[in-house]
Protein backbone atom coordinates (compact mmCIF):
# COMPACT_ATOMS: atom_id res chain seq x y z
CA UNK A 1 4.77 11.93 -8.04
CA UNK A 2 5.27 9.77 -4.60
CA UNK A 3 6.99 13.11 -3.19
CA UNK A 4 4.35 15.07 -4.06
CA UNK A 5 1.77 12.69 -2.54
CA UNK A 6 3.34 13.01 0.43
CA UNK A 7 4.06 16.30 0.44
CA UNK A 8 0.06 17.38 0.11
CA UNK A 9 -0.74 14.74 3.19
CA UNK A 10 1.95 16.51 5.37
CA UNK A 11 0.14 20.09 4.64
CA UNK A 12 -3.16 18.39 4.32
CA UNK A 13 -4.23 18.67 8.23
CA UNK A 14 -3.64 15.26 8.42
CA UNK A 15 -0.61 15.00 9.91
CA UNK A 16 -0.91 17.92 12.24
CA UNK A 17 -4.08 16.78 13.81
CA UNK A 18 -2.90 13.01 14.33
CA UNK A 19 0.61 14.46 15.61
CA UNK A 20 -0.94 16.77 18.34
CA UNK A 21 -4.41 15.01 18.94
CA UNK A 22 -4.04 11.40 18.86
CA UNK A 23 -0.56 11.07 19.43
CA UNK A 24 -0.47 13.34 22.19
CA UNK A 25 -0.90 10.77 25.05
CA UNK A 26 -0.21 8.08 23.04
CA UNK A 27 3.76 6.51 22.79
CA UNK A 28 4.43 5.63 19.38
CA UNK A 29 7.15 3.67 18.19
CA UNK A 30 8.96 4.08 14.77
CA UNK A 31 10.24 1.04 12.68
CA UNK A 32 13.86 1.32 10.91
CA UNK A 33 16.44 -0.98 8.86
CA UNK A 34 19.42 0.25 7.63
CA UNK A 35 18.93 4.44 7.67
CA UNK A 36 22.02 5.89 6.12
CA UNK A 37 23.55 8.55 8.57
CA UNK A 38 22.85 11.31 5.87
CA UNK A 39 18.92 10.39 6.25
CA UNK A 40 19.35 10.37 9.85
CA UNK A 41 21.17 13.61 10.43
CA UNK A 42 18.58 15.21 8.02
CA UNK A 43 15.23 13.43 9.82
CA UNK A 44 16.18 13.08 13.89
CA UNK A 45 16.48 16.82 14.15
CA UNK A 46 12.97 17.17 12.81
CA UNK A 47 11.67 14.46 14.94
CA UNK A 48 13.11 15.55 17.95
CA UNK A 49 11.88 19.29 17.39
CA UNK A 50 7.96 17.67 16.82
CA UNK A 51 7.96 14.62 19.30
CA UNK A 52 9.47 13.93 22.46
CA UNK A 53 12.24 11.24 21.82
CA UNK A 54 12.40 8.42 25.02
CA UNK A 55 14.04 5.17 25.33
CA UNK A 56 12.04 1.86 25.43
CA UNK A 57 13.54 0.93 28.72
CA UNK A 58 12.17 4.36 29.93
CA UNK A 59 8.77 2.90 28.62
CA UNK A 60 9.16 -0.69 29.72
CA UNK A 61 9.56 1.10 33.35
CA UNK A 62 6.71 3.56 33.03
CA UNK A 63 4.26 0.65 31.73
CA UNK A 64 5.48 -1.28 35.38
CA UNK A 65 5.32 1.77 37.52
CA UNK A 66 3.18 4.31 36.00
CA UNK A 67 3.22 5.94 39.63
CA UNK A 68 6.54 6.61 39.43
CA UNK A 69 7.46 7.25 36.07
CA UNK A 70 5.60 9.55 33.99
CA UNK A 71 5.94 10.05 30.19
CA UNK A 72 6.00 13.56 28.49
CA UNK A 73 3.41 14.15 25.72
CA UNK A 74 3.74 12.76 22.08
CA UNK A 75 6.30 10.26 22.96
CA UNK A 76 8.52 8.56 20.65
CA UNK A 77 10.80 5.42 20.74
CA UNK A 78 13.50 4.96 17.32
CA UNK A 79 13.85 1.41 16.68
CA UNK A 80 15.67 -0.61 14.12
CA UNK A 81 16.07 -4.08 13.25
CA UNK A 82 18.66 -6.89 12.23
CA UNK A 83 21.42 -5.16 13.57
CA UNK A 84 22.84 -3.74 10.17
CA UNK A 85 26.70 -2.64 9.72
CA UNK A 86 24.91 1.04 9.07
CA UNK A 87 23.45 0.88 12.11
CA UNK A 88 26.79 1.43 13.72
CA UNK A 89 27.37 5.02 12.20
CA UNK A 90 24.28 6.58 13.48
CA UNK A 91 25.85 6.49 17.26
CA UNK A 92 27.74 10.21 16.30
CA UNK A 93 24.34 11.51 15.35
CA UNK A 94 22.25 10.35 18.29
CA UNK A 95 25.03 11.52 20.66
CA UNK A 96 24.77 14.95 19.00
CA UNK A 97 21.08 15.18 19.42
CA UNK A 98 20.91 13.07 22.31
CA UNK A 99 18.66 10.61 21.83
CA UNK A 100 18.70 7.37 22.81
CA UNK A 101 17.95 4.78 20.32
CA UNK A 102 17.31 0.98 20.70
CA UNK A 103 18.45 -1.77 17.75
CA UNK A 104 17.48 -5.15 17.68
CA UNK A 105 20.12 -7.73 16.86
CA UNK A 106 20.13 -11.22 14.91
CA UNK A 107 22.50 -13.00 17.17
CA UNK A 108 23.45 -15.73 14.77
CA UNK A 109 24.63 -12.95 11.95
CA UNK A 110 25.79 -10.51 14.20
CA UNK A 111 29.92 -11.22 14.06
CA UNK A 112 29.91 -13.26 11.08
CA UNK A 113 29.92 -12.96 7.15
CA UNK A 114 26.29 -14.67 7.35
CA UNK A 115 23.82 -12.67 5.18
CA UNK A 116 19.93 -12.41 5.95
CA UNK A 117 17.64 -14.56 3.95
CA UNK A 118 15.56 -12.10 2.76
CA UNK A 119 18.37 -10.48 1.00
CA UNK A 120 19.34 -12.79 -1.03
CA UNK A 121 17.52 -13.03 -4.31
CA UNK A 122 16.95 -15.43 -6.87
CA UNK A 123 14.48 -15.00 -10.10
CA UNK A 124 12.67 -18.32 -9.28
CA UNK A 125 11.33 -17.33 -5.56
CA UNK A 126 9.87 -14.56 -4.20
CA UNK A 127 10.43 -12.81 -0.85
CA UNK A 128 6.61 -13.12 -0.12
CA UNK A 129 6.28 -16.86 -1.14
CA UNK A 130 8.88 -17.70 1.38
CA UNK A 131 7.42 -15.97 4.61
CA UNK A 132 4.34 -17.88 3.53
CA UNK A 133 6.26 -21.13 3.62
CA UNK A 134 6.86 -23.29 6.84
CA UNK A 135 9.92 -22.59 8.51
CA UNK A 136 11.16 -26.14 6.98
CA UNK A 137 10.22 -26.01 3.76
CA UNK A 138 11.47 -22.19 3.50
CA UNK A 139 14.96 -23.49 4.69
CA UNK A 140 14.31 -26.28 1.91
CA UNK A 141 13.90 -23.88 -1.03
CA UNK A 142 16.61 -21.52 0.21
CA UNK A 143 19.27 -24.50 0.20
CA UNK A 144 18.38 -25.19 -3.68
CA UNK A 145 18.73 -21.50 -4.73
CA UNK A 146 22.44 -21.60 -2.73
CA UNK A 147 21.50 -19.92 0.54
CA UNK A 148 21.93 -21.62 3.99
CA UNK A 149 21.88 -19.65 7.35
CA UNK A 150 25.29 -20.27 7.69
CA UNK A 151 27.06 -19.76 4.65
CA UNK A 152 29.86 -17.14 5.15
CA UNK A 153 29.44 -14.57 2.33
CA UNK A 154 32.89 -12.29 1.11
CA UNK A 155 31.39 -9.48 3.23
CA UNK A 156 29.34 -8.76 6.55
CA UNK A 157 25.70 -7.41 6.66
CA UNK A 158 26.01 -7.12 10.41
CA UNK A 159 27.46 -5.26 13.15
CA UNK A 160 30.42 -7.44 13.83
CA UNK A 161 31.56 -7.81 18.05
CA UNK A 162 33.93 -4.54 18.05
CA UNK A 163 31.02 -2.26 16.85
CA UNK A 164 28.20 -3.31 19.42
CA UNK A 165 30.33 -3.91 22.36
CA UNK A 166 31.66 -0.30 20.95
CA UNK A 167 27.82 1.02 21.01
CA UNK A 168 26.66 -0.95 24.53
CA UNK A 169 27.19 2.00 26.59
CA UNK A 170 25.53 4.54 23.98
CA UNK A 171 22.86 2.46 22.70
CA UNK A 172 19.70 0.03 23.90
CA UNK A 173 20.84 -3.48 22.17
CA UNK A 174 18.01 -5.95 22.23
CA UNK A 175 16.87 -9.40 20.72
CA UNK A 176 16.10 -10.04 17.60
CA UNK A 177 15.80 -13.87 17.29
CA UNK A 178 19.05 -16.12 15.87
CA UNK A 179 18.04 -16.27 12.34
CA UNK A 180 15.37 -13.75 11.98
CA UNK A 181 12.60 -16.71 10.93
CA UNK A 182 9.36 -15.85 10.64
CA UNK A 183 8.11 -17.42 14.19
CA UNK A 184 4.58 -18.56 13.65
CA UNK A 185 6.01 -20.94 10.53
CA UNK A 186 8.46 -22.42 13.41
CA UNK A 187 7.64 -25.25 14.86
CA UNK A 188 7.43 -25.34 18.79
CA UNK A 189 11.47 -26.03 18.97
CA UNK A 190 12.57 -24.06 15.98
CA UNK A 191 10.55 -20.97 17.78
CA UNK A 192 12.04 -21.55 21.40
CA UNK A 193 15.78 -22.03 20.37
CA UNK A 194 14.96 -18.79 18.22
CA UNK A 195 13.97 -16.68 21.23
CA UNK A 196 15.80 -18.48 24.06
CA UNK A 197 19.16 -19.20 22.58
CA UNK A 198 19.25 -15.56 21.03
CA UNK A 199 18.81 -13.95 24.36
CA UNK A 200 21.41 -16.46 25.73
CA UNK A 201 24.12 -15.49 23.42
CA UNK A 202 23.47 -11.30 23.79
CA UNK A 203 24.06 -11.66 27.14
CA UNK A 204 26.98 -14.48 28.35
CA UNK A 205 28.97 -12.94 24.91
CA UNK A 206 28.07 -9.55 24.49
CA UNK A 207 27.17 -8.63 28.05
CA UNK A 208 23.93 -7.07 27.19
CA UNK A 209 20.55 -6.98 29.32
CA UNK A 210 18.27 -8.48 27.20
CA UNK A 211 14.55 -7.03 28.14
CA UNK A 212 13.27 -7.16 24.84
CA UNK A 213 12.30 -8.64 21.49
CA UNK A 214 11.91 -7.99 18.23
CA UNK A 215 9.05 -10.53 16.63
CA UNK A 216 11.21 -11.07 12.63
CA UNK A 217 9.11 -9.40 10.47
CA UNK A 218 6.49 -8.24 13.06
CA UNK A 219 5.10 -11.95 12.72
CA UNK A 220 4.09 -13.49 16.23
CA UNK A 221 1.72 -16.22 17.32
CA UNK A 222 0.58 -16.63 21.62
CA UNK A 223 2.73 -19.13 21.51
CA UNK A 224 5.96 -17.24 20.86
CA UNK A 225 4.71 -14.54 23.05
CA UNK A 226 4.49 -17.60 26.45
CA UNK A 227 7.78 -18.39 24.96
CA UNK A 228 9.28 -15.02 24.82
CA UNK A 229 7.72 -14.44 28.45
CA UNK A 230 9.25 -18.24 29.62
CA UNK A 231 12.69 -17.13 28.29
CA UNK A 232 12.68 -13.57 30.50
CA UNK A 233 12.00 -10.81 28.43
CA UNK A 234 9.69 -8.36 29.56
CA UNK A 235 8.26 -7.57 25.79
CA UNK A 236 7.83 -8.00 22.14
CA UNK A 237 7.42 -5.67 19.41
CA UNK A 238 5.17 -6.10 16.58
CA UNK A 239 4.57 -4.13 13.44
CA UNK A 240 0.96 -3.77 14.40
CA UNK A 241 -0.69 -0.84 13.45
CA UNK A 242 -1.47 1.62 15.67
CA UNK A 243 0.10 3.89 19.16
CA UNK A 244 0.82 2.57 22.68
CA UNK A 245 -0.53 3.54 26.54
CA UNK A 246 1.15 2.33 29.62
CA UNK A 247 -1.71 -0.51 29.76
CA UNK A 248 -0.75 -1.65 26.09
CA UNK A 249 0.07 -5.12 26.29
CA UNK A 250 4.01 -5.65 26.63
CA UNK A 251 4.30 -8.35 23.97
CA UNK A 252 1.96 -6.98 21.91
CA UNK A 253 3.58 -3.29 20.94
CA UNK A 254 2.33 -1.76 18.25
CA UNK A 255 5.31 -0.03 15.80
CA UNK A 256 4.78 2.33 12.32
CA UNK A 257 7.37 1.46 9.57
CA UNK A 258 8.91 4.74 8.31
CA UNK A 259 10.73 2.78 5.54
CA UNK A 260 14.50 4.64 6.33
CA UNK A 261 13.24 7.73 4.32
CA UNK A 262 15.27 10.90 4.27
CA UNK A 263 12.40 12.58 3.31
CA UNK A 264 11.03 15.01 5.71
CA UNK A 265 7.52 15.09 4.04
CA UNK A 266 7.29 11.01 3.59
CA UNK A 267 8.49 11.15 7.32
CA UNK A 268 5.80 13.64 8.57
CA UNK A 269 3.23 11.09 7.38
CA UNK A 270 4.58 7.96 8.41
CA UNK A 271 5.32 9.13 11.73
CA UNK A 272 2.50 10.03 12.88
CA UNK A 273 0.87 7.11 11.58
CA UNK A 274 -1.43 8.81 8.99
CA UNK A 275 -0.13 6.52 6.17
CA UNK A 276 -0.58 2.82 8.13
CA UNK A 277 -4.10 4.56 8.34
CA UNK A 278 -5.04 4.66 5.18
CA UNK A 279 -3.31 1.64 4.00
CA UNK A 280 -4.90 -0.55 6.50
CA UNK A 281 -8.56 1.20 5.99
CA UNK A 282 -7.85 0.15 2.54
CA UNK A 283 -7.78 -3.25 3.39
CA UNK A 284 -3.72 -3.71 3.25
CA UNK A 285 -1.06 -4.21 6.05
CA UNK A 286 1.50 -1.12 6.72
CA UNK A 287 4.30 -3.25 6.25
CA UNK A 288 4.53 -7.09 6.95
CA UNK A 289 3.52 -8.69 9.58
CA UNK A 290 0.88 -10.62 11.35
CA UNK A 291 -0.12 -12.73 14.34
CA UNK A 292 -0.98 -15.95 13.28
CA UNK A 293 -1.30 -19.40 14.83
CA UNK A 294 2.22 -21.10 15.04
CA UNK A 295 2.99 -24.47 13.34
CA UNK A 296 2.67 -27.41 15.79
């Protein structure tokens, strides 16, 4: 039924008219986890035959100097976050097709056998409960349920040091926090060790040029956005709804979520941000996400 759904919007007009109309001199950016390369060899053909695929850093410089660097029409930046092992077999595919892609990394789970909090699950507490939770208390609960941040597990969740120092030269690596908190339930320190010591350790170990961050779940308050600014980067990407100009505000990027579908017609919609429409006309987010005022 959900395939057919989507199939209807993608033939519905829908898609077509936001795709060539409102997207046209916009720069969208696309939101991905853990695509499997099957998905991806399936999907970034189709995108790259109905957008015009760029690199962020290609943005970042055209939002600087729009004199001097121009954009083509319906632009499109691929992003994913955490930094997931899977992550690492997409390079063959976006060499084939060319295009450049840019993943944001958890630098305290990166190289370990640390898992992601939001992975781990336990009948008594709910994904949702915890992102509403100070940063604290969250880090409270998880310890009783057997999670801390740096328990090593049997396996890896993340791209270990061989893989991105393997994909540095291929692929834009940016920031993605330490821990991937949610930042607005930090308090002032928790939030600038976060986004400080993250870009710290992506560049004296990895040898990366850290430009940009990924706000954990698309959650940001002004205050992590001075501190993201204090610490060097020159933006921050949300899961806001909604397309990009060159006068968008840096730290304030908006992103669609695409979900890591394989499905060309679920992908038709989501892309070109027909389905965050409706969703947030109906009163509910895209995705997660929110800019909120940070704990003191």
């Amino acid at each position: 039924m959900k395939k057919l759904f989507f199939k209807v919007l993608r033939y519905s007009g829908l898609v077509f008219l936001f795709r060539e109309v409102i997207q046209r001199n916009k720069v969208t950016l696309l939101l991905y986890h853990d695509l499997s390369r099957d998905a991806a060899e399936k999907t970034f053909p189709w995108l790259a035959k109905h957008y015009n695929i760029i690199g962020l850093q290609d943005f970042i410089a055209a939002c600087k100097d729009p004199a001097r660097h121009s954009l083509p029409p319906k632009s499109l930046i691929l992003t994913f976050d955490d930094g997931h092992i899977g992550n690492y077999h997409l390079l063959p595919v976006a060499q084939r097709l060319n295009l450049p892609l840019t993943i944001f990394l958890c630098a305290g789970i990166i190289n370990t056998n640390r898992h992601f909090w939001f992975t781990y699950k336990h009948p008594n507490v709910t994904k949702s409960s915890l992102k509403r939770a100070s940063n604290r208390e969250r880090l409270r609960i998880l310890r009783g349920i057997g999670f801390t941040p740096d328990r090593e597990f049997q396996t890896p969740q993340a791209m270990n040091r061989q893989q991105i120092l393997h994909l540095k030269d291929h692929i834009d690596l940016q920031a993605h926090t330490m821990s991937h908190p949610c930042l607005p339930r930090c308090t002032n320190q928790e939030a600038r060790e976060e986004i400080t010591v993250s870009k710290e350790v992506l560049e004296k170990d990895y040898g990366l040029n850290i430009t940009s961050i990924a706000y954990p779940n698309g959650d940001y308050s002004d205050r992590d956005i001075e501190l993201a600014r204090s610490a060097g980067y020159q933006c921050g990407i949300t899961v806001d709804y909604g397309f990009n100009t060159v006068k968008t505000d840096l730290f304030r990027l908006k992103r669609l979520s695409v979900n890591d579908t394989g499905n060309i017609d679920e992908l038709a919609v989501k892309a070109s941000g027909v389905w965050a429409f409706i969703k947030t006309r109906n009163g509910r987010k895209q995705g997660y996400g929110w800019n909120a005022k940070a704990e003191n």
